[in-house]
PDB file of N, CA and C in Angstrom:
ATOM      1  N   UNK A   1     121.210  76.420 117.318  1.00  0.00           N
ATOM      2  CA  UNK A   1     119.807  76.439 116.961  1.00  0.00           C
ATOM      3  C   UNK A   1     119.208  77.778 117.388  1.00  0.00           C
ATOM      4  N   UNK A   2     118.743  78.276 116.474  1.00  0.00           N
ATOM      5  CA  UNK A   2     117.725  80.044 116.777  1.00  0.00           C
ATOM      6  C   UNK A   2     116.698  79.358 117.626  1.00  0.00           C
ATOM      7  N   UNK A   3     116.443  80.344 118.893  1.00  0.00           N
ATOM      8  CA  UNK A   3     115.407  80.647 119.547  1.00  0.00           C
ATOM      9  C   UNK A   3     114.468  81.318 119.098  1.00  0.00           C
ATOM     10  N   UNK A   4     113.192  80.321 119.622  1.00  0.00           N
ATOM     11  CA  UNK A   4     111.976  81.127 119.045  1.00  0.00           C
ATOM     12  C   UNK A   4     111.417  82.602 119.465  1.00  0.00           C
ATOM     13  N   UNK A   5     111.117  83.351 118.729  1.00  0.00           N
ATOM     14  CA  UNK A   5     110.712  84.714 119.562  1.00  0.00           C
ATOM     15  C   UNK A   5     109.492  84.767 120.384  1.00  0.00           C
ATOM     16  N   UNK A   6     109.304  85.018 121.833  1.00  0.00           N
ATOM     17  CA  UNK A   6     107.908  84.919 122.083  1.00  0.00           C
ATOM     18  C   UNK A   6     107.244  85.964 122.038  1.00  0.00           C
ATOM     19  N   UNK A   7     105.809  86.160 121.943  1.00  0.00           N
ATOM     20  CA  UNK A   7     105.372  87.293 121.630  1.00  0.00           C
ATOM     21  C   UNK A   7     104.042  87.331 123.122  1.00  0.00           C
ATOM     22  N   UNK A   8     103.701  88.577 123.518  1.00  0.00           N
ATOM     23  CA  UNK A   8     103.510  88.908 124.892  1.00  0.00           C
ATOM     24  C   UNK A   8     102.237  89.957 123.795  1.00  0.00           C
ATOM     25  N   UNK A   9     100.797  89.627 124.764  1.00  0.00           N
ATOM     26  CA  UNK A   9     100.010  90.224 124.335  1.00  0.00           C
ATOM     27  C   UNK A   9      99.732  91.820 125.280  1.00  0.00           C
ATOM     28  N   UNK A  10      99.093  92.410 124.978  1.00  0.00           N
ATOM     29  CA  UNK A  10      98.804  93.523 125.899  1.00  0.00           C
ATOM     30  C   UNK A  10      98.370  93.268 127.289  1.00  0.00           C
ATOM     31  N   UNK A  11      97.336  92.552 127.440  1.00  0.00           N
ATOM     32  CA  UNK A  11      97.324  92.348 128.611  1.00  0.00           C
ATOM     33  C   UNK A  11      98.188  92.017 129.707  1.00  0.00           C
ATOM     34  N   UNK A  12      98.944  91.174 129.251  1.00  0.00           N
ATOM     35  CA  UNK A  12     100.317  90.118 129.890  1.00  0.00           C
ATOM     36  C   UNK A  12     101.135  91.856 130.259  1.00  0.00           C
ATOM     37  N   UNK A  13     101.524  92.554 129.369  1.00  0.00           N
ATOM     38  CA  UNK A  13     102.374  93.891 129.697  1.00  0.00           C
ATOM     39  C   UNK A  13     101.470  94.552 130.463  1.00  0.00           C
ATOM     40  N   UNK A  14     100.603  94.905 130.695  1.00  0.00           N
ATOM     41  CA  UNK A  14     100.159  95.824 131.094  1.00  0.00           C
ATOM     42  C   UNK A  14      99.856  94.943 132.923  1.00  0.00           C
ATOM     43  N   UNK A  15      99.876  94.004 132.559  1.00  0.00           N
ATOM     44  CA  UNK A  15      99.743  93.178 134.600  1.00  0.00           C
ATOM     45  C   UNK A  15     101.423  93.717 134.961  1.00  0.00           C
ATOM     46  N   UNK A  16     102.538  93.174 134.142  1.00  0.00           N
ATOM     47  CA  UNK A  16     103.853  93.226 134.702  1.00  0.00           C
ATOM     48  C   UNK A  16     104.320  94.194 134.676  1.00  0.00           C
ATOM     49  N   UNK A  17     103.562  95.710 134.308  1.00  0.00           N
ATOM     50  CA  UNK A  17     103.684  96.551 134.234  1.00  0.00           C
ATOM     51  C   UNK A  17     103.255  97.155 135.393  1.00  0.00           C
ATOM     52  N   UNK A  18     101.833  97.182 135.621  1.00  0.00           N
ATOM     53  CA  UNK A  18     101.338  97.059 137.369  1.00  0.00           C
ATOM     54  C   UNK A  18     101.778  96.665 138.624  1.00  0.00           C
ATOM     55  N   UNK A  19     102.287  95.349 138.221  1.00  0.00           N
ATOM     56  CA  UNK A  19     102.740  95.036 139.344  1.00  0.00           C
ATOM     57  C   UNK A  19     104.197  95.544 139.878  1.00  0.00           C
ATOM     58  N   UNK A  20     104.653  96.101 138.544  1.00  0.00           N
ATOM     59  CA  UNK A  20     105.965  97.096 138.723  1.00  0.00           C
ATOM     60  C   UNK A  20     105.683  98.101 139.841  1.00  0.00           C
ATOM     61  N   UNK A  21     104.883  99.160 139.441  1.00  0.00           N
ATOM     62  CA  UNK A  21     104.265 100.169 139.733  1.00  0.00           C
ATOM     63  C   UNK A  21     103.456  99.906 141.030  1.00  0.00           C
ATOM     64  N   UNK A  22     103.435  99.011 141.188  1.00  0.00           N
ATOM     65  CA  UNK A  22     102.780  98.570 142.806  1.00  0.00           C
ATOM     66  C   UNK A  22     103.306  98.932 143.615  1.00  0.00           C
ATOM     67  N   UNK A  23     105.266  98.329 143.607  1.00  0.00           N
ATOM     68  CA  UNK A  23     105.881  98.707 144.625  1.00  0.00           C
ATOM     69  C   UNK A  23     106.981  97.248 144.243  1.00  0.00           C
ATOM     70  N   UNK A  24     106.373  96.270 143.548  1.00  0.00           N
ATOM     71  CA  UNK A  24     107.493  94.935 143.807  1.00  0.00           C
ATOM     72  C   UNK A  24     108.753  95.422 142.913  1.00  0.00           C
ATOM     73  N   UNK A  25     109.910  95.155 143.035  1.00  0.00           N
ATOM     74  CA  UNK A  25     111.170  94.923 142.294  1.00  0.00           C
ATOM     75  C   UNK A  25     111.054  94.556 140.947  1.00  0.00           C
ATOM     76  N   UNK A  26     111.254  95.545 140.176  1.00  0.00           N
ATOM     77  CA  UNK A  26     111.314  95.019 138.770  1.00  0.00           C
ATOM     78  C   UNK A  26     111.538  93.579 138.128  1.00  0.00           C
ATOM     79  N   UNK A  27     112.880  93.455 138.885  1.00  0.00           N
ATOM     80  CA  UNK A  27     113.980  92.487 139.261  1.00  0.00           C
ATOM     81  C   UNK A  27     112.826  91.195 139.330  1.00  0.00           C
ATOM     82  N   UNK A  28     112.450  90.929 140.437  1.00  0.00           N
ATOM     83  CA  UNK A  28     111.234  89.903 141.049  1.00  0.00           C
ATOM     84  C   UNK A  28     110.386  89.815 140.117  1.00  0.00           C
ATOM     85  N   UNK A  29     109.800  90.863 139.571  1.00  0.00           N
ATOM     86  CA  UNK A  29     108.437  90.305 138.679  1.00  0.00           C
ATOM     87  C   UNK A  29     108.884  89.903 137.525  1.00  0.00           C
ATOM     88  N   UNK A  30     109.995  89.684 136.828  1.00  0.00           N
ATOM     89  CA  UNK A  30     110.406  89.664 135.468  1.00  0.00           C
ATOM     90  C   UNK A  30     110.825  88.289 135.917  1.00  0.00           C
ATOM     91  N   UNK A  31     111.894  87.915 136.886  1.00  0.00           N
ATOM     92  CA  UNK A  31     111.690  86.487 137.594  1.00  0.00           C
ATOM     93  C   UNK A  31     110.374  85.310 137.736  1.00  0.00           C
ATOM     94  N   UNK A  32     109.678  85.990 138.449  1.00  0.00           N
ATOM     95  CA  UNK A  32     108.155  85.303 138.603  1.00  0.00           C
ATOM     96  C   UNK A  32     107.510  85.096 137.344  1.00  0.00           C
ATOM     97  N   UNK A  33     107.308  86.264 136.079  1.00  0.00           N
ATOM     98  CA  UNK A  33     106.874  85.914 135.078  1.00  0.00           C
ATOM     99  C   UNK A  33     107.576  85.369 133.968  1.00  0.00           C
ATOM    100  N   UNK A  34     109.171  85.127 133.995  1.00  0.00           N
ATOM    101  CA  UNK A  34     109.758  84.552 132.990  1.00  0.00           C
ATOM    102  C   UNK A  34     110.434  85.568 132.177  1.00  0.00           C
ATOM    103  N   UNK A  35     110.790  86.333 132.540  1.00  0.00           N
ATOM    104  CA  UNK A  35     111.032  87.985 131.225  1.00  0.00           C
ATOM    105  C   UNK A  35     112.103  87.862 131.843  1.00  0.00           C
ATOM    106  N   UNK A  36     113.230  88.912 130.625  1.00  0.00           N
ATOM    107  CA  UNK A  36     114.250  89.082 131.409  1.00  0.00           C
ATOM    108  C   UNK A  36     113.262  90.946 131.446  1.00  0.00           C
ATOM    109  N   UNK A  37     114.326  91.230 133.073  1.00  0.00           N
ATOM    110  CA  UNK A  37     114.221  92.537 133.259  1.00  0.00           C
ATOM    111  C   UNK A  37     114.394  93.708 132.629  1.00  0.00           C
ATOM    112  N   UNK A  38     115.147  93.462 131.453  1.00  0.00           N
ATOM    113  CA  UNK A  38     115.240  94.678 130.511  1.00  0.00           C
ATOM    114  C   UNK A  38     113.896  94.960 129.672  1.00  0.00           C
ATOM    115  N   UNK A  39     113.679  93.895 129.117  1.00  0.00           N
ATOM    116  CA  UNK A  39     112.046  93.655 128.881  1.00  0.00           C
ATOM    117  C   UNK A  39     110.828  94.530 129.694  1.00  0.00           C
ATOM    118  N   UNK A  40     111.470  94.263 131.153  1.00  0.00           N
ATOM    119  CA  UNK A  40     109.851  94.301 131.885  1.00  0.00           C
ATOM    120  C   UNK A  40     110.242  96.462 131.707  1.00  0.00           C
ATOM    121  N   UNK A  41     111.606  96.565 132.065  1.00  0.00           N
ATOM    122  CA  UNK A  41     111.979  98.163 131.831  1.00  0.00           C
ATOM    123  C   UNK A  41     111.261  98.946 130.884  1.00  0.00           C
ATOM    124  N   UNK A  42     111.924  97.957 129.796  1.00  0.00           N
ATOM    125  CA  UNK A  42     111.264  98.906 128.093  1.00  0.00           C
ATOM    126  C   UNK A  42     109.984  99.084 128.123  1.00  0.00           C
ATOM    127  N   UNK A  43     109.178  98.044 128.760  1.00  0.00           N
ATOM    128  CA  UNK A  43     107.716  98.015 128.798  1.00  0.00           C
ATOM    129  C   UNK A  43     107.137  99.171 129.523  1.00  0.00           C
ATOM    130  N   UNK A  44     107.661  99.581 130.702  1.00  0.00           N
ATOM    131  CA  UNK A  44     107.624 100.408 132.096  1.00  0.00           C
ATOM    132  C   UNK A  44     107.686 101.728 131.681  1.00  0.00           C
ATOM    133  N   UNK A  45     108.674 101.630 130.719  1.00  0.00           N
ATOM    134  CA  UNK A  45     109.372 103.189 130.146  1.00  0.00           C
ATOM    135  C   UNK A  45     108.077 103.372 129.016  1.00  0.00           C
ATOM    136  N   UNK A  46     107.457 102.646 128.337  1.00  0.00           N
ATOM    137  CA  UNK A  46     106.924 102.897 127.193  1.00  0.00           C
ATOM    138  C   UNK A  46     104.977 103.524 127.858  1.00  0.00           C
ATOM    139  N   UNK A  47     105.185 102.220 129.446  1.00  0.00           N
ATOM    140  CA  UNK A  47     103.808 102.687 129.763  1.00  0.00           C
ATOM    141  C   UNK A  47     103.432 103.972 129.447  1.00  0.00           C
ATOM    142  N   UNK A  48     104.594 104.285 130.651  1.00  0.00           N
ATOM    143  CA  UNK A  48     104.792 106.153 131.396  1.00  0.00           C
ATOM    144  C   UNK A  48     104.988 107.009 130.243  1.00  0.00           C
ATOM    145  N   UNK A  49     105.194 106.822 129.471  1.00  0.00           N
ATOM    146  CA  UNK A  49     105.392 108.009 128.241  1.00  0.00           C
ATOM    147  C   UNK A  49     103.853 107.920 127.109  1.00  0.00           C
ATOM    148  N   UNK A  50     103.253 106.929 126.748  1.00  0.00           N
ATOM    149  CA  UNK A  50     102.391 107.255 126.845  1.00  0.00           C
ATOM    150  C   UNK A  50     101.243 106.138 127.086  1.00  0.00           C
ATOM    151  N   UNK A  51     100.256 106.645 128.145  1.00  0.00           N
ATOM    152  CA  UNK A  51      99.354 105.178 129.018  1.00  0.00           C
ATOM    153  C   UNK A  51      98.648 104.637 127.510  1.00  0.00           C
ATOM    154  N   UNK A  52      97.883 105.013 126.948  1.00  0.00           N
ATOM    155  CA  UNK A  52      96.550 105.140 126.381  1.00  0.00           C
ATOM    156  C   UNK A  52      97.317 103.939 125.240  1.00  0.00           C
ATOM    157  N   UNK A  53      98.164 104.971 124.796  1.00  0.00           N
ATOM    158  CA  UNK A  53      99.024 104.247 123.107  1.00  0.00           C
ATOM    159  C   UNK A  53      99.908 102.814 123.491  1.00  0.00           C
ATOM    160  N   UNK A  54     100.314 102.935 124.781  1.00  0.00           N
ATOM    161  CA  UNK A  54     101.522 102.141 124.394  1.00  0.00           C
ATOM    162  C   UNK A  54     100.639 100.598 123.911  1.00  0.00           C
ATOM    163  N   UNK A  55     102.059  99.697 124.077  1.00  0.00           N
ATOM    164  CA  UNK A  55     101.608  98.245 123.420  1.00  0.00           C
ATOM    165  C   UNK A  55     100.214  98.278 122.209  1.00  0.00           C
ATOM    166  N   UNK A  56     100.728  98.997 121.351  1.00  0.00           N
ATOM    167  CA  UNK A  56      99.475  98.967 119.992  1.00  0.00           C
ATOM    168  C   UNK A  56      99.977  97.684 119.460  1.00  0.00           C
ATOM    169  N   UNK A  57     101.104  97.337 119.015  1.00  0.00           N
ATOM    170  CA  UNK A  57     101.566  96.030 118.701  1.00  0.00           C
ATOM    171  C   UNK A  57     101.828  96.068 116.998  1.00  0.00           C
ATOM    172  N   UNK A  58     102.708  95.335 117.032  1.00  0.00           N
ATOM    173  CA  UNK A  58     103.253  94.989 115.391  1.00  0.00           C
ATOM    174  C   UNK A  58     103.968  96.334 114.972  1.00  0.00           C
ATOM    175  N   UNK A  59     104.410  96.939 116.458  1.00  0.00           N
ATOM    176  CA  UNK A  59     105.341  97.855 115.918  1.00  0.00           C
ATOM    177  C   UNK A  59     104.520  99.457 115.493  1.00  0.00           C
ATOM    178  N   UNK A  60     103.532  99.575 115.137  1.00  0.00           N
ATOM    179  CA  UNK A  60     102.791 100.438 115.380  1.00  0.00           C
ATOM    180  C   UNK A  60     102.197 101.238 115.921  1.00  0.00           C
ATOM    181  N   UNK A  61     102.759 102.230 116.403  1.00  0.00           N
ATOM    182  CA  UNK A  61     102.784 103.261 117.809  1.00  0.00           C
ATOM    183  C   UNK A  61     101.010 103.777 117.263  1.00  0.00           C
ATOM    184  N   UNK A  62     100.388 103.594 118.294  1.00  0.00           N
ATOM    185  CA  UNK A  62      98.753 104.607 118.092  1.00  0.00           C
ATOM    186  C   UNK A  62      98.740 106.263 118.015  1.00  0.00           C
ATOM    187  N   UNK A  63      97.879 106.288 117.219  1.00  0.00           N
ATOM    188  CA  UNK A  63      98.250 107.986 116.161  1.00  0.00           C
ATOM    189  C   UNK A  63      97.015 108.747 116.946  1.00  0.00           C
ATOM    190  N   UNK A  64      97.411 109.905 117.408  1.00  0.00           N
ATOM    191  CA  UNK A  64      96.780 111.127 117.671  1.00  0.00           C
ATOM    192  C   UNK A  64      95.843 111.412 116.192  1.00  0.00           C
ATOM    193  N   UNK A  65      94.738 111.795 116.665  1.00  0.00           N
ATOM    194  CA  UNK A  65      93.831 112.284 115.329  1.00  0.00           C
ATOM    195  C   UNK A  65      94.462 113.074 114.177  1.00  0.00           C
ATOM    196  N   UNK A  66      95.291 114.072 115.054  1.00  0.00           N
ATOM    197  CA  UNK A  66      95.772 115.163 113.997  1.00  0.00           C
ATOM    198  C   UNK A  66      97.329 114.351 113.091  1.00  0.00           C
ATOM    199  N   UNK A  67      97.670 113.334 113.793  1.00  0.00           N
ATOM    200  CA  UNK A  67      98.413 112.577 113.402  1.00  0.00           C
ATOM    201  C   UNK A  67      97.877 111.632 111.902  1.00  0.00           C
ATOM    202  N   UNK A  68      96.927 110.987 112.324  1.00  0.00           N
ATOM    203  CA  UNK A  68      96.476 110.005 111.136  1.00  0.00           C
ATOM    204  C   UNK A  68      95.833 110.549 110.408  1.00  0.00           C
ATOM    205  N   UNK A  69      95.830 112.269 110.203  1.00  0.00           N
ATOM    206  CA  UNK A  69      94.849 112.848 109.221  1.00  0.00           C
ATOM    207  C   UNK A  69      96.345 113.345 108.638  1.00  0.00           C
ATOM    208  N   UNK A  70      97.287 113.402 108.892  1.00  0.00           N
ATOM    209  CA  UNK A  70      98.459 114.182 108.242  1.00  0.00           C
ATOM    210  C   UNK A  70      98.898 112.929 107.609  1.00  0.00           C
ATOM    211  N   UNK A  71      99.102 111.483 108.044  1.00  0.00           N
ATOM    212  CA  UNK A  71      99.206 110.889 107.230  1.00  0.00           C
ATOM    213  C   UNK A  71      98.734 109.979 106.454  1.00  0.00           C
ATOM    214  N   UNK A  72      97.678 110.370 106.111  1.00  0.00           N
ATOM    215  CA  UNK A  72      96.508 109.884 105.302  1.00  0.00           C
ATOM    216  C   UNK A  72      96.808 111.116 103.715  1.00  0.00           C
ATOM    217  N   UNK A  73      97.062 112.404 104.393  1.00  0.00           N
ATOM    218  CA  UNK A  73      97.317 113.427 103.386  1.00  0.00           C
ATOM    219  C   UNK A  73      98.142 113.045 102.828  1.00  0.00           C
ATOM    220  N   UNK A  74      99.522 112.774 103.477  1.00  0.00           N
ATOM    221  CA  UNK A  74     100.389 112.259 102.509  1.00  0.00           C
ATOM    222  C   UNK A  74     100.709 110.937 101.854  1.00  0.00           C
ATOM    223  N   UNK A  75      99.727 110.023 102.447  1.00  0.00           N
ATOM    224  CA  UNK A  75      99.498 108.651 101.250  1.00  0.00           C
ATOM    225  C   UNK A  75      98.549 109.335 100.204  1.00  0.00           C
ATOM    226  N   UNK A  76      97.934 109.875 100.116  1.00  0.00           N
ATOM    227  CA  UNK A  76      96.749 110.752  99.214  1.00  0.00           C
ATOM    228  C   UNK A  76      98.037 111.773  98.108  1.00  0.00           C
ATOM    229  N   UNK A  77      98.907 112.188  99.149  1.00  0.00           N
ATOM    230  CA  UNK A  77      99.260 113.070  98.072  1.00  0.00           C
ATOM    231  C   UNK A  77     100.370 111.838  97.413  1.00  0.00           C
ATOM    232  N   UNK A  78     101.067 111.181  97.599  1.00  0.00           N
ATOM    233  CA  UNK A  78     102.181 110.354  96.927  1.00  0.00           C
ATOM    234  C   UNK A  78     101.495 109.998  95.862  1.00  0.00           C
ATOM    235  N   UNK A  79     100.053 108.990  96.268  1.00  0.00           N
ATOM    236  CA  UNK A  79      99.183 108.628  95.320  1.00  0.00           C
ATOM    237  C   UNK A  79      98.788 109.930  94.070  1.00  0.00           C
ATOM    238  N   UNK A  80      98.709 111.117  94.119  1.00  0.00           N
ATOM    239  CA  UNK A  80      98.445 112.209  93.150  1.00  0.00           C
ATOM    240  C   UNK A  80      99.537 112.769  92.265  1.00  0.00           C
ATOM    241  N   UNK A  81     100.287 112.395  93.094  1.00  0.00           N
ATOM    242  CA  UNK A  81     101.847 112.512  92.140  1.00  0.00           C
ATOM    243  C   UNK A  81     102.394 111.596  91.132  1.00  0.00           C
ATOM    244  N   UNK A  82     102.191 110.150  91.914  1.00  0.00           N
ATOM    245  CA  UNK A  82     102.117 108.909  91.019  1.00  0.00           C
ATOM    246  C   UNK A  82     101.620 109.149  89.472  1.00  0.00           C
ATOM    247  N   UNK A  83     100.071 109.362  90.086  1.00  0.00           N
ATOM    248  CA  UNK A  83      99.466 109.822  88.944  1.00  0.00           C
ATOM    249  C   UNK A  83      99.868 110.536  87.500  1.00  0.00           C
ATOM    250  N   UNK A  84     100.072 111.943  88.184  1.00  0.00           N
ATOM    251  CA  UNK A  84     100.675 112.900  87.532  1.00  0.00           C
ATOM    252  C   UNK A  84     101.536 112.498  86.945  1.00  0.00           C
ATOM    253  N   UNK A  85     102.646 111.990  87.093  1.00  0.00           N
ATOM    254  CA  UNK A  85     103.991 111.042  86.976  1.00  0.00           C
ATOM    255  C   UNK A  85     103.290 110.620  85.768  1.00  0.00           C
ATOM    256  N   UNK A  86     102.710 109.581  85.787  1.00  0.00           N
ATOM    257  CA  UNK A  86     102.356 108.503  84.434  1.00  0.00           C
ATOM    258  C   UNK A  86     101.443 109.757  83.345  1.00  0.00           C
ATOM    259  N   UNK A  87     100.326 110.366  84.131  1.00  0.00           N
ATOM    260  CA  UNK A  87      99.897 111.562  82.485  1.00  0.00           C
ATOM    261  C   UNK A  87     101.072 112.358  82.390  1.00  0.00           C
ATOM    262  N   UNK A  88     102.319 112.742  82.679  1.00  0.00           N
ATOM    263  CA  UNK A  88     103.042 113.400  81.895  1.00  0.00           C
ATOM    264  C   UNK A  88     103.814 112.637  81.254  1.00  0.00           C
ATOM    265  N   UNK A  89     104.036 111.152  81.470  1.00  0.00           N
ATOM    266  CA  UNK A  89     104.828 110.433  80.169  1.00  0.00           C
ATOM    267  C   UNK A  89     104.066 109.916  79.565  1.00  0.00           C
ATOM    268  N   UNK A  90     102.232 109.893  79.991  1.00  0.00           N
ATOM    269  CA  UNK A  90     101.730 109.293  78.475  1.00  0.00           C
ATOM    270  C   UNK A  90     101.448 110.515  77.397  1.00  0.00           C
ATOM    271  N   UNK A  91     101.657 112.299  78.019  1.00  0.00           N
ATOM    272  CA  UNK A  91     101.710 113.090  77.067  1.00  0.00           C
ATOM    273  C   UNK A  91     102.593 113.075  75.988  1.00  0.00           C
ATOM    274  N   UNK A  92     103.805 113.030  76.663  1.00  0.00           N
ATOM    275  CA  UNK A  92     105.221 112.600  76.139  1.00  0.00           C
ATOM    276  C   UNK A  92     105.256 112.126  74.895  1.00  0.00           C
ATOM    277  N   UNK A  93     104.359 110.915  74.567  1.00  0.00           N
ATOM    278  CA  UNK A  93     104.395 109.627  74.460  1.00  0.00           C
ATOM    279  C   UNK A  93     103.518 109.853  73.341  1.00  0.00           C
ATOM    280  N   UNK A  94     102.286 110.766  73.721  1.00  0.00           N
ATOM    281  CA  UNK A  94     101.514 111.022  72.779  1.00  0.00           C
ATOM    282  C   UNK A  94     101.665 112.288  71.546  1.00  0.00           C
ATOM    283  N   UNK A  95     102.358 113.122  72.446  1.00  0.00           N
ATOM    284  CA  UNK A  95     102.795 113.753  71.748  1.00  0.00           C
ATOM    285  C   UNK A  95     103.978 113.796  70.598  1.00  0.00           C
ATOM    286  N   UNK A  96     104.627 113.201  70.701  1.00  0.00           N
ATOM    287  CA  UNK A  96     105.752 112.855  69.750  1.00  0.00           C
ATOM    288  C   UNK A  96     105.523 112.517  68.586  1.00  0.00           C
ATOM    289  N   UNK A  97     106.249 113.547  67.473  1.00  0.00           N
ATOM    290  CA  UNK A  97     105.672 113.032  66.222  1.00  0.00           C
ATOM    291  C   UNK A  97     106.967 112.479  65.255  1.00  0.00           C
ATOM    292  N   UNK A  98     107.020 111.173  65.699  1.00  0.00           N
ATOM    293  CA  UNK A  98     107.575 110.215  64.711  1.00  0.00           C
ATOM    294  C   UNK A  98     107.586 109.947  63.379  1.00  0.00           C
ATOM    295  N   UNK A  99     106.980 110.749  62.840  1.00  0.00           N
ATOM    296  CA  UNK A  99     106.295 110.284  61.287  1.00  0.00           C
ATOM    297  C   UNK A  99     105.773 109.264  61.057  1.00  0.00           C
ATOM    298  N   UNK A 100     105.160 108.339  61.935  1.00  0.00           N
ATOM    299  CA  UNK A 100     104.399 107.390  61.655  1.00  0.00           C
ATOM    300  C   UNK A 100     102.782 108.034  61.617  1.00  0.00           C
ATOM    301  N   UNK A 101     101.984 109.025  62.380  1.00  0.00           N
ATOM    302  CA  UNK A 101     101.032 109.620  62.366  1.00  0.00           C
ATOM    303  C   UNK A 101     100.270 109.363  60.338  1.00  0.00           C
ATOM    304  N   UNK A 102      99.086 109.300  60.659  1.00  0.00           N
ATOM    305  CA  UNK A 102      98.550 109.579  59.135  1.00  0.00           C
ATOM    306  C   UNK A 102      97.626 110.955  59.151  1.00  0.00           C
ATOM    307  N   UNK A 103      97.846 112.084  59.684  1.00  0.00           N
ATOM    308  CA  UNK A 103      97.934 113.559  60.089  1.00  0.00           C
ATOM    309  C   UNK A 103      97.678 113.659  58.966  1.00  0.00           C
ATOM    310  N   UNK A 104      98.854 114.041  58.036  1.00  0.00           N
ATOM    311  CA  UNK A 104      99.071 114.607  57.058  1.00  0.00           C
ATOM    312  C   UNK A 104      98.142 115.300  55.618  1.00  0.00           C
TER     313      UNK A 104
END
């Protein structure tokens, strides 16, 4: 039978994260709160690298300004290409002279 995944809100990381950093045994607090210790690590490692961002959640690391303006440019530009993409095959498209036209 699959185990359910549990999911740990920010707050919850950021206490067992503290209390890391206090001075108690990694070891001990991952005990006391139910985690295994590799858990309470990854969490520890992610604080220290960066305080502000870590635990954004759903996998989504928090973006520096100059960050979410670069990729905003490039959903903007994919979207302009798209574009482009479809008016050069409806030129294509329009342009083609089949002899069905009543031009003549």
């Amino acid at each position: 039978m699959k185990k359910e995944r549990r999911l740990f809100d920010k707050e919850f990381k950021l206490m067992a994260v503290e209390l890391c950093l206090s001075g108690k045994p990694a070891t001990q607090v991952a005990k006391e709160l139910g985690i295994r210790s590799d858990l309470l690590s990854r969490w520890k490692r992610e604080y220290q690298q960066s305080k502000e961002g870590s635990f954004s959640g759903h996998g989504k690391s928090a973006l520096s300004p100059e960050q979410a303006e670069i990729a905003s440019l490039r959903k903007q530009l994919r979207e302009v290409e798209i574009e482009r993409d479809i008016l050069k095959k409806a030129v294509s498209i329009f342009s083609r002279s089949d002899g069905k036209s009543s031009n003549s």
